[in-house]
C-alpha atoms as a PDB file:
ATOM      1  CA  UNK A   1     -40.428 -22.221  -6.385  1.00  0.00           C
ATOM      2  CA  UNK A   2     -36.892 -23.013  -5.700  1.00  0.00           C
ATOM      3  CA  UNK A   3     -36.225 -23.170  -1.525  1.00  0.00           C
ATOM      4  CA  UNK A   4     -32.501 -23.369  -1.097  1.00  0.00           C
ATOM      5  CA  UNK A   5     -31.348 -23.653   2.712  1.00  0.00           C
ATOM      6  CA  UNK A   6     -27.199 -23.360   3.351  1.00  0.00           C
ATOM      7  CA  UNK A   7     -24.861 -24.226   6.371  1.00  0.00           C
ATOM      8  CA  UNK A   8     -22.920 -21.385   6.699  1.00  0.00           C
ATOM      9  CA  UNK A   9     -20.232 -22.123   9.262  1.00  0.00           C
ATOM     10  CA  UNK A  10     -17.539 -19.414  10.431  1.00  0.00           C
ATOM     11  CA  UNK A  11     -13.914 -21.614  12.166  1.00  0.00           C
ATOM     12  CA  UNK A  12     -11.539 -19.108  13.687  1.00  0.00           C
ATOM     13  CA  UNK A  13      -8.231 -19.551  15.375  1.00  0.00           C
ATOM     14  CA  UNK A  14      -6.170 -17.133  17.300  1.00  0.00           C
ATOM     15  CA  UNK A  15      -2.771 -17.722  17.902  1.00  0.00           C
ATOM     16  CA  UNK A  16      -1.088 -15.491  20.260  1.00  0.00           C
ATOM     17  CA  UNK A  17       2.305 -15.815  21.609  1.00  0.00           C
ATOM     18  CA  UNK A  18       2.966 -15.980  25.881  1.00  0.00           C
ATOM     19  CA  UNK A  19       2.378 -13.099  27.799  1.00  0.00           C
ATOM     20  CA  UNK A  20       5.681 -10.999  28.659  1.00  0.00           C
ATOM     21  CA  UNK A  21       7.057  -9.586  31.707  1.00  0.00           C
ATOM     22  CA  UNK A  22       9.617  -7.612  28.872  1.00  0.00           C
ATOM     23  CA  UNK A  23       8.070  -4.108  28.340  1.00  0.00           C
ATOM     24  CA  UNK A  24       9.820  -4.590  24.851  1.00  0.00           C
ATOM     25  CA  UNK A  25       7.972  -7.414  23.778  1.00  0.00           C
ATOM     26  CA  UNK A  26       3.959  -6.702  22.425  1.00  0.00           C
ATOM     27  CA  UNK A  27       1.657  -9.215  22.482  1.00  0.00           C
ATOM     28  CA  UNK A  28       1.335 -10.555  18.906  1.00  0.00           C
ATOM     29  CA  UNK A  29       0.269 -13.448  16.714  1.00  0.00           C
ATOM     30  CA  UNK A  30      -2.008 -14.090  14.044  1.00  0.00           C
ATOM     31  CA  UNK A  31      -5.702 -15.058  12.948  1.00  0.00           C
ATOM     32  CA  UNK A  32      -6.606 -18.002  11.140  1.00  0.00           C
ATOM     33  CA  UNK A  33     -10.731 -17.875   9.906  1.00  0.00           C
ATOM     34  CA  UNK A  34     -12.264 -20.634   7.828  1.00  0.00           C
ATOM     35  CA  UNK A  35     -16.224 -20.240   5.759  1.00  0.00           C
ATOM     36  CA  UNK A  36     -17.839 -23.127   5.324  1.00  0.00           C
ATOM     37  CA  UNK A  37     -20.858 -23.721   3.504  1.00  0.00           C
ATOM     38  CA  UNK A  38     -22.387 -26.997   3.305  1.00  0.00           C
ATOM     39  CA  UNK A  39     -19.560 -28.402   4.945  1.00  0.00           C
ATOM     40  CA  UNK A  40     -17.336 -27.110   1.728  1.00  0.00           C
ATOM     41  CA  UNK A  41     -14.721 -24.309   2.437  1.00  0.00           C
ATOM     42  CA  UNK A  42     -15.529 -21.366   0.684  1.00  0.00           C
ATOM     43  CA  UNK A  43     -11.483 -19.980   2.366  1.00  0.00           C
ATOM     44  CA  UNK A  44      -9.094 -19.051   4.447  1.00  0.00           C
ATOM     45  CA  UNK A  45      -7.692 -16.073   5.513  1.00  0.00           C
ATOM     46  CA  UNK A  46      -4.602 -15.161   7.725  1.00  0.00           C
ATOM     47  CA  UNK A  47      -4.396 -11.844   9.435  1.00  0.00           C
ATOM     48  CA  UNK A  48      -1.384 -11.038  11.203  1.00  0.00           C
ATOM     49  CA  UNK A  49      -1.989  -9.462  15.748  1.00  0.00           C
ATOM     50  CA  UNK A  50       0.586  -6.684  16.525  1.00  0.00           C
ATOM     51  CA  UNK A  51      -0.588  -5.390  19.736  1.00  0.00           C
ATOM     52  CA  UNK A  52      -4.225  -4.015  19.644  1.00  0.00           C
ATOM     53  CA  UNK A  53      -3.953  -3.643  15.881  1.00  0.00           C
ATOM     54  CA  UNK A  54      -4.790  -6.341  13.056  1.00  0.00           C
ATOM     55  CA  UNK A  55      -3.267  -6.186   9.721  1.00  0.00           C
ATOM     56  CA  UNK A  56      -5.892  -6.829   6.601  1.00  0.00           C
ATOM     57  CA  UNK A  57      -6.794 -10.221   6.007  1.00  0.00           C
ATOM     58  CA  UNK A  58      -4.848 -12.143   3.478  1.00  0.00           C
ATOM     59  CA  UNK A  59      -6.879 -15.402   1.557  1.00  0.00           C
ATOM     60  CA  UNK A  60      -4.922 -18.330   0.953  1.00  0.00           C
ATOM     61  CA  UNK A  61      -5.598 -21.066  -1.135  1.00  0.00           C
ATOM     62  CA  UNK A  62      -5.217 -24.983  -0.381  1.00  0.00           C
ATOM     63  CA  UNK A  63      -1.444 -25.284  -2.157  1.00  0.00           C
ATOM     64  CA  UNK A  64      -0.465 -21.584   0.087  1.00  0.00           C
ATOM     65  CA  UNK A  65      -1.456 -23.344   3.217  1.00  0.00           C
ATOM     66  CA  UNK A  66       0.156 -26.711   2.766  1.00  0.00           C
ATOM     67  CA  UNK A  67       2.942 -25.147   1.905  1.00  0.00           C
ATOM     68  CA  UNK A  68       2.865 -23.048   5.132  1.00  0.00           C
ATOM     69  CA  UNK A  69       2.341 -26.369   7.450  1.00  0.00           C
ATOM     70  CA  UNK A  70       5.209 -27.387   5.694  1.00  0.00           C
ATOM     71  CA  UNK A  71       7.048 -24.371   6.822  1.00  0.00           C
ATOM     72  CA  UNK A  72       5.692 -24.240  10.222  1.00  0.00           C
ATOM     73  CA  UNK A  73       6.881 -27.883  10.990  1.00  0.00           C
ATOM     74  CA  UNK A  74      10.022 -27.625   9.663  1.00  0.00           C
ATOM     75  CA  UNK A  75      10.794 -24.330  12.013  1.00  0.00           C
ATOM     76  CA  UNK A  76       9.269 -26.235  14.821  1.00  0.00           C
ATOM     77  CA  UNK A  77      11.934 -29.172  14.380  1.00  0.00           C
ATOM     78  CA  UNK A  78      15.059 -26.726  14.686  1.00  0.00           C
ATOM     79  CA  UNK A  79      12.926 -25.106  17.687  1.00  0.00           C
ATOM     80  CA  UNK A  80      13.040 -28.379  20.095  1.00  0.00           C
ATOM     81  CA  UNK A  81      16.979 -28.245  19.445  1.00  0.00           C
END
């Protein structure tokens, strides 16, 4: 007999941007969940926050998401400006 025993680990991150006095402007932002088993990640997946409703979740792989930290720091530098 072969026991096997796993760490299964769920990391989520919601992002949302600042509340509005603007009735024009929703609240919105997106989702960021990480699996881990065993300490290894088994994903990631981005879902996009548009009011109440949640797009479907998109996986990313290790290159996608450097790439968007890339992105995301480079639009954060023009932002303090």
């Amino acid at each position: 007999m072969k026991r096997i025993v796993s760490n299964i680990q769920n990391l989520g991150f919601t992002i949302v941007n600042a509340p509005s006095e603007d009735k024009k402007v929703r609240a919105a932002g997106v989702m960021i969940d990480q699996t881990l088993v065993n300490g290894q990640s088994e994903g990631v997946s981005i879902r996009l926050i548009s009011g109440a409703k949640k797009t479907g979740a998109v996986k990313l792989d290790k290159a996608a998401l450097t790439d968007l930290l890339v992105a995301v720091r480079e639009v954060l530098a023009t932002e303090d400006n």
